[in-house]
Protein backbone atom coordinates (compact mmCIF):
# COMPACT_ATOMS: atom_id res chain seq x y z
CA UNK A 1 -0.65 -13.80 -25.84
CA UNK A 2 -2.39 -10.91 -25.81
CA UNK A 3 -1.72 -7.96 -22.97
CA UNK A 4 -4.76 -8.90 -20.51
CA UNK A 5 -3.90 -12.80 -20.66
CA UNK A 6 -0.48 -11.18 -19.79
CA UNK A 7 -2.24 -9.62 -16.57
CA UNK A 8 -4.16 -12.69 -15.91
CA UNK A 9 -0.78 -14.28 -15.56
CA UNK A 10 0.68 -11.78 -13.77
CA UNK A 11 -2.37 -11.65 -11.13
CA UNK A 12 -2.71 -15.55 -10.58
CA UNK A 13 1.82 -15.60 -10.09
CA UNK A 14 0.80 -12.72 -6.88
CA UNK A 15 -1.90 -14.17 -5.87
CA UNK A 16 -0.16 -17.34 -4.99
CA UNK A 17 2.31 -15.17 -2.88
CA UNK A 18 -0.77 -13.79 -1.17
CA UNK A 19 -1.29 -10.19 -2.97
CA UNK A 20 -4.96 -10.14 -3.56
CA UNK A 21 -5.03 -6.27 -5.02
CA UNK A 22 -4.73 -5.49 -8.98
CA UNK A 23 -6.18 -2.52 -10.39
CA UNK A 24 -5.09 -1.43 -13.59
CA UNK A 25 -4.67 2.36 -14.54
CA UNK A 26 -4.40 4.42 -17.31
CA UNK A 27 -0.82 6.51 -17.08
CA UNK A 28 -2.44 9.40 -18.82
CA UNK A 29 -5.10 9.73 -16.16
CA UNK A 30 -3.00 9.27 -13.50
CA UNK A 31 -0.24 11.37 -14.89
CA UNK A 32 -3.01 14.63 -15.01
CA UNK A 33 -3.57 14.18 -11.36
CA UNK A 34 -0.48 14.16 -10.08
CA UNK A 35 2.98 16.93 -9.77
CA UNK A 36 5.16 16.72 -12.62
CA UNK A 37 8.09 15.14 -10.15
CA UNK A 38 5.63 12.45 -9.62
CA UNK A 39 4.67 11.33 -12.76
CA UNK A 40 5.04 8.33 -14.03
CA UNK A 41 6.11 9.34 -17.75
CA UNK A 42 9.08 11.01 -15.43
CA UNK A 43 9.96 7.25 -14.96
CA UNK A 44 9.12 5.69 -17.76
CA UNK A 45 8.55 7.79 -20.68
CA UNK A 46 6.76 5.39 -23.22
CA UNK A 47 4.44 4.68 -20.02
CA UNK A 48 0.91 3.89 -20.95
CA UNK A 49 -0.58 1.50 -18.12
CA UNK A 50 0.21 0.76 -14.34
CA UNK A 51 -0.60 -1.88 -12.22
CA UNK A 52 -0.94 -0.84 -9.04
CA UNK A 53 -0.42 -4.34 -6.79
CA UNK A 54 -1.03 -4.72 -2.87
CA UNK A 55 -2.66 -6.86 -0.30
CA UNK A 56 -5.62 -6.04 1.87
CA UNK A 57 -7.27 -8.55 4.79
CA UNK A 58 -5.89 -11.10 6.97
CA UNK A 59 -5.07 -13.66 4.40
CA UNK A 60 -1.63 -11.96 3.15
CA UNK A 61 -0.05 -12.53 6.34
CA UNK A 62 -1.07 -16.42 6.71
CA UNK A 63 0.86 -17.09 3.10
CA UNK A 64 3.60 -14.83 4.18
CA UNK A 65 3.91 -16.37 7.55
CA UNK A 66 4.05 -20.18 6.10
CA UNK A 67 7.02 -18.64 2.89
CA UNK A 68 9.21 -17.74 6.54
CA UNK A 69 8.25 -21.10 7.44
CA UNK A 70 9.43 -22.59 4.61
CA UNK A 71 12.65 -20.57 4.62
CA UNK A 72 14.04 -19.86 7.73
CA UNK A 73 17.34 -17.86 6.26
CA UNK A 74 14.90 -15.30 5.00
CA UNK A 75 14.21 -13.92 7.97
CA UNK A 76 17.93 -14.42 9.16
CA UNK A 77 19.44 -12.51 5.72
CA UNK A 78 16.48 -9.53 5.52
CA UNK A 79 15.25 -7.04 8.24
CA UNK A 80 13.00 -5.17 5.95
CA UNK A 81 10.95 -8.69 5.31
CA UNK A 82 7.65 -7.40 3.83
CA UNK A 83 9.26 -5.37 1.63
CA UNK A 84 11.97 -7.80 0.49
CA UNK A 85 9.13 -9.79 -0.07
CA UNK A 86 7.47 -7.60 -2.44
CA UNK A 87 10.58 -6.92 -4.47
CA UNK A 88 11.59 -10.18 -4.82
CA UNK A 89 7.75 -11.10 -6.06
CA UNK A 90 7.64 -8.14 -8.00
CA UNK A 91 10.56 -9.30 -10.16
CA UNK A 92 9.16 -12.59 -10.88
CA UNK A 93 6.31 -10.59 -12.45
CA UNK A 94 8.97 -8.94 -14.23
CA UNK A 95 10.30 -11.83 -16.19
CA UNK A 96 6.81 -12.72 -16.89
CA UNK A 97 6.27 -9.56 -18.84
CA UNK A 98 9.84 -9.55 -19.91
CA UNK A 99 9.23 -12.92 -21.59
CA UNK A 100 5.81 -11.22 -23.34
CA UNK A 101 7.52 -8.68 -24.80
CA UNK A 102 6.35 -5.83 -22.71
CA UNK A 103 8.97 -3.31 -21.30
CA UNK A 104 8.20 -1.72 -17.59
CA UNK A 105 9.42 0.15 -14.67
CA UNK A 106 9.01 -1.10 -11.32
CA UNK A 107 7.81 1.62 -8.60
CA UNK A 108 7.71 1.09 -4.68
CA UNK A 109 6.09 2.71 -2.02
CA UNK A 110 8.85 2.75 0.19
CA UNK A 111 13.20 2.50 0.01
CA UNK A 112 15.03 5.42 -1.38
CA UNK A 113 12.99 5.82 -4.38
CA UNK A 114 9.50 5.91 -2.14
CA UNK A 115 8.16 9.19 -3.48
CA UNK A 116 8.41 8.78 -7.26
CA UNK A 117 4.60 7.63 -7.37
CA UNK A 118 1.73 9.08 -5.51
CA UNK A 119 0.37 5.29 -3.78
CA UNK A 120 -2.07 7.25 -2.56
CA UNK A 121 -3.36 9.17 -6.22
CA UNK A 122 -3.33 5.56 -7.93
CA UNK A 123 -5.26 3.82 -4.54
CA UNK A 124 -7.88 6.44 -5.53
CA UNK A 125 -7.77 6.70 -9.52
CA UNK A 126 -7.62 2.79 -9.51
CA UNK A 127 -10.53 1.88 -6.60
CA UNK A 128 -8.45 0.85 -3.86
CA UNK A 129 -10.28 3.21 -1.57
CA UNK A 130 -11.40 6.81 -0.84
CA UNK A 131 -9.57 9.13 1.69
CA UNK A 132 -10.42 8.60 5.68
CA UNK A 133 -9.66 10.68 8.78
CA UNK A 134 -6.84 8.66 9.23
CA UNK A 135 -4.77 9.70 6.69
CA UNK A 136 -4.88 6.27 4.79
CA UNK A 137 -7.41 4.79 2.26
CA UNK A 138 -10.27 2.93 3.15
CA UNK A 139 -11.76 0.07 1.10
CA UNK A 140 -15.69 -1.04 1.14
CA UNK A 141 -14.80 -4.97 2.20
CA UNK A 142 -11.09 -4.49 3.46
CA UNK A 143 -11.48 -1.08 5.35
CA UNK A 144 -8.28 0.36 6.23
CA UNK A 145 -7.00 -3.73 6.38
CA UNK A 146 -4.83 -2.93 3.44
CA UNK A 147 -1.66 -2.10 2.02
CA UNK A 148 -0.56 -0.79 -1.62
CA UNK A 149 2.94 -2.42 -2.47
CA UNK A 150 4.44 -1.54 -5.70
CA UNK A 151 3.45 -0.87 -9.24
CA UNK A 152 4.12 -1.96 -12.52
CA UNK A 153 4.54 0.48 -14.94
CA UNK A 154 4.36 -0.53 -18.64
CA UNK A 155 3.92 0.54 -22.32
CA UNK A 156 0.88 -2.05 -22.57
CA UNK A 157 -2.51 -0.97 -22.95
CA UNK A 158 -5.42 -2.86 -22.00
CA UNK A 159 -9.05 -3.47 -23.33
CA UNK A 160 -10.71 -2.28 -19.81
CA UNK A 161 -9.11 -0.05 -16.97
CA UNK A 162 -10.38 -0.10 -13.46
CA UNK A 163 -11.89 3.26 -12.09
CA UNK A 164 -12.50 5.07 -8.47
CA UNK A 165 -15.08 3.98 -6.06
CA UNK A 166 -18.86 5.85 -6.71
CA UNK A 167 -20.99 6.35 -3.99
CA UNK A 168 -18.55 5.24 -1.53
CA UNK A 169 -17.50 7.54 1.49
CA UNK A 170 -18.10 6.44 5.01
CA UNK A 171 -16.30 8.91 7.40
CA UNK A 172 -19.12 11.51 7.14
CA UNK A 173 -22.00 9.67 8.20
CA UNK A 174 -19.59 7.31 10.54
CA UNK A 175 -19.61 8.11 14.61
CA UNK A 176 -15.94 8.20 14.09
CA UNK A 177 -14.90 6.27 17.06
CA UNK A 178 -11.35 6.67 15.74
CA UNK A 179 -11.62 10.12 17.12
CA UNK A 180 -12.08 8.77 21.00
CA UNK A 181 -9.80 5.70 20.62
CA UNK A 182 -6.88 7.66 20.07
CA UNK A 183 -4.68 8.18 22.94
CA UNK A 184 -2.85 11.17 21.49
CA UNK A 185 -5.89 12.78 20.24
CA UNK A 186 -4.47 13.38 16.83
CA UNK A 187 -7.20 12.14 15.11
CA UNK A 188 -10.38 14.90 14.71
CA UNK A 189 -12.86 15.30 12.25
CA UNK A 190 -10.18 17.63 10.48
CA UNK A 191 -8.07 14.87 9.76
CA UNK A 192 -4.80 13.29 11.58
CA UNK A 193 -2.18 14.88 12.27
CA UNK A 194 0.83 13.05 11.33
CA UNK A 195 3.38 15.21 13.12
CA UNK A 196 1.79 15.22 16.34
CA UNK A 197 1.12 11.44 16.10
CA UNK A 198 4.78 10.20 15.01
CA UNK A 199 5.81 12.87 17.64
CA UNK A 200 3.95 10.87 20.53
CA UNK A 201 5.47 7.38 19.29
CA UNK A 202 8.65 8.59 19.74
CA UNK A 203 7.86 9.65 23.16
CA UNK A 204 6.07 6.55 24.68
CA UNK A 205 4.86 2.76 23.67
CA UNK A 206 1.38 3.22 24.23
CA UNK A 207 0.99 2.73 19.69
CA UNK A 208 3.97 0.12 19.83
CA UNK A 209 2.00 -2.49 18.68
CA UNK A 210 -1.44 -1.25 17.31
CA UNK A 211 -3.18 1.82 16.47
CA UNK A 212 -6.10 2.31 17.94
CA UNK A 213 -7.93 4.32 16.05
CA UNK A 214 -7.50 2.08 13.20
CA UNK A 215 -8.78 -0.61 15.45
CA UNK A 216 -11.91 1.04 16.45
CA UNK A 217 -12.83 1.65 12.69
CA UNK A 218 -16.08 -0.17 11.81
CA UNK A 219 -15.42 -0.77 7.90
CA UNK A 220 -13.58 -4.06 7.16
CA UNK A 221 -13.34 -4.89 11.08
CA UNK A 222 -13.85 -8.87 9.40
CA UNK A 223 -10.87 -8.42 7.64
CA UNK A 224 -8.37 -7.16 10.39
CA UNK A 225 -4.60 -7.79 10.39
CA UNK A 226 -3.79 -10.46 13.12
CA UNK A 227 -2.29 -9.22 16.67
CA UNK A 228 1.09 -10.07 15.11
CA UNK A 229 0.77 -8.61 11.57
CA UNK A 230 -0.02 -4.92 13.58
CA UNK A 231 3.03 -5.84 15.60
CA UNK A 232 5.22 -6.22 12.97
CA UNK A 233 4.03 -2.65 10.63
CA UNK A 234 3.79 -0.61 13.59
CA UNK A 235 7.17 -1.85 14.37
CA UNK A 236 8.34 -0.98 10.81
CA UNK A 237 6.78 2.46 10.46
CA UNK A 238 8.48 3.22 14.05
CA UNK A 239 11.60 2.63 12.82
CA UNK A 240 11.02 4.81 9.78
CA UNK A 241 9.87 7.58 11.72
CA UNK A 242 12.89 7.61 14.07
CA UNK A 243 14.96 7.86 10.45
CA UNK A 244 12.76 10.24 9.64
CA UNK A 245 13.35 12.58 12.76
CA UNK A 246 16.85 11.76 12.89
CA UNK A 247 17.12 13.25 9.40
CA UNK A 248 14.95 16.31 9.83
CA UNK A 249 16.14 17.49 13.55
CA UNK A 250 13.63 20.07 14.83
CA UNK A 251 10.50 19.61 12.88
């Protein structure tokens, strides 16, 4: 089996589990982009590929929602169920390469290892999207509808490698009505302020369930996260960001 049938294998295993984003990258590239703390040869030294995995759309939560379904003492066992969820899938894809001979690292976007990958460097390298006012990537079809879960670091090297998005940047010509929608105003055509904006979550539950500005973004609006899907990530991210403040007192 050669390494892409590998990845083909690999891709149709997540896809079943609803994860519907797989961009491959080259190590190197990434690697001469990025801090030297954040490298991936700093994790893996014989690194020569990653495969950067995630979900984007509505349809990750419908196949998510039905797995609960299916297993009700998931939900009881796990609070962190998204990300159990991707750790759990991620190791099936282990085995899989495992059992083709390929050795890898596994790299997550969040737990106590969050910050030994830049998510945001491969979403770019690898075509996931380009950089928005709000502080996230946007994608031509899924928007800002999408969410980078782990990657797969490896010492295979493929035939092709995907690349960033050309001729793709909407926020300049946009009327940015994520400026107006949000109720903090810490969104501006300078950016978002992250600070200011966890600062106001903290402080009232006016963003407990949604973010507005997010909302009022025209690119991928078809391709939303249901009512409950915001619910349950702006629910997560709160409770991040009160660890977060709890840790730092006084930012």
């Amino acid at each position: 089996m050669t390494r892409d049938e590998t990845f083909g294998g690999i891709r149709e295993l997540l896809s079943e589990s609803g994860f519907n984003i797989f961009l491959k990258i080259k190590a190197s590239d990434y690697d001469a982009s990025v801090t030297p703390e954040r490298k991936a040869g700093a994790l893996m030294s014989e690194a020569k590929s990653i495969i950067l995995v995630g979900f984007g759309g509505s349809s990750f939560w419908k196949i998510f929602s039905a797995y609960l379904g299916r297993n009700p003492g998931f939900r009881e066992k796990h609070t962190d169920l998204i990300d159990t969820y991707t750790v759990l899938n991620m190791a099936r894809a282990g085995e899989t390469l495992g059992a083709a001979g390929v050795r890898y690292a596994l790299a997550y976007p969040f737990g106590e290892n969050a910050l030994g990958l830049d998510f945001v460097a491969l979403g770019r390298l690898g075509g996931a999207g380009v950089g928005s006012l709000l502080g996230i990537l946007i994608h031509p079809v899924f928007g800002t509808w999408m969410s980078l879960r782990a990657a797969i670091i490896t010492d295979a090297e493929f035939a092709e490698y995907d690349g960033p998005l050309e001729g793709f940047d909407p926020c300049p010509s946009c009327d940015k009505p994520c400026i107006t929608a949000c109720p903090a105003h810490t969104v501006s055509e300078a950016g978002w302020d992250w600070q200011a904006c966890m600062e106001w979550r903290l402080d009232t539950d006016v963003c407990s369930e949604r973010c507005a500005s997010r909302v009022a973004c025209p690119w991928g609006s078809r391709e939303r996260y249901s009512p409950e899907q915001m619910a349950y990530h702006h629910s997560f991210v709160l409770k991040s960001v009160r660890a977060w403040f709890a840790k730092h007192p006084g930012t």
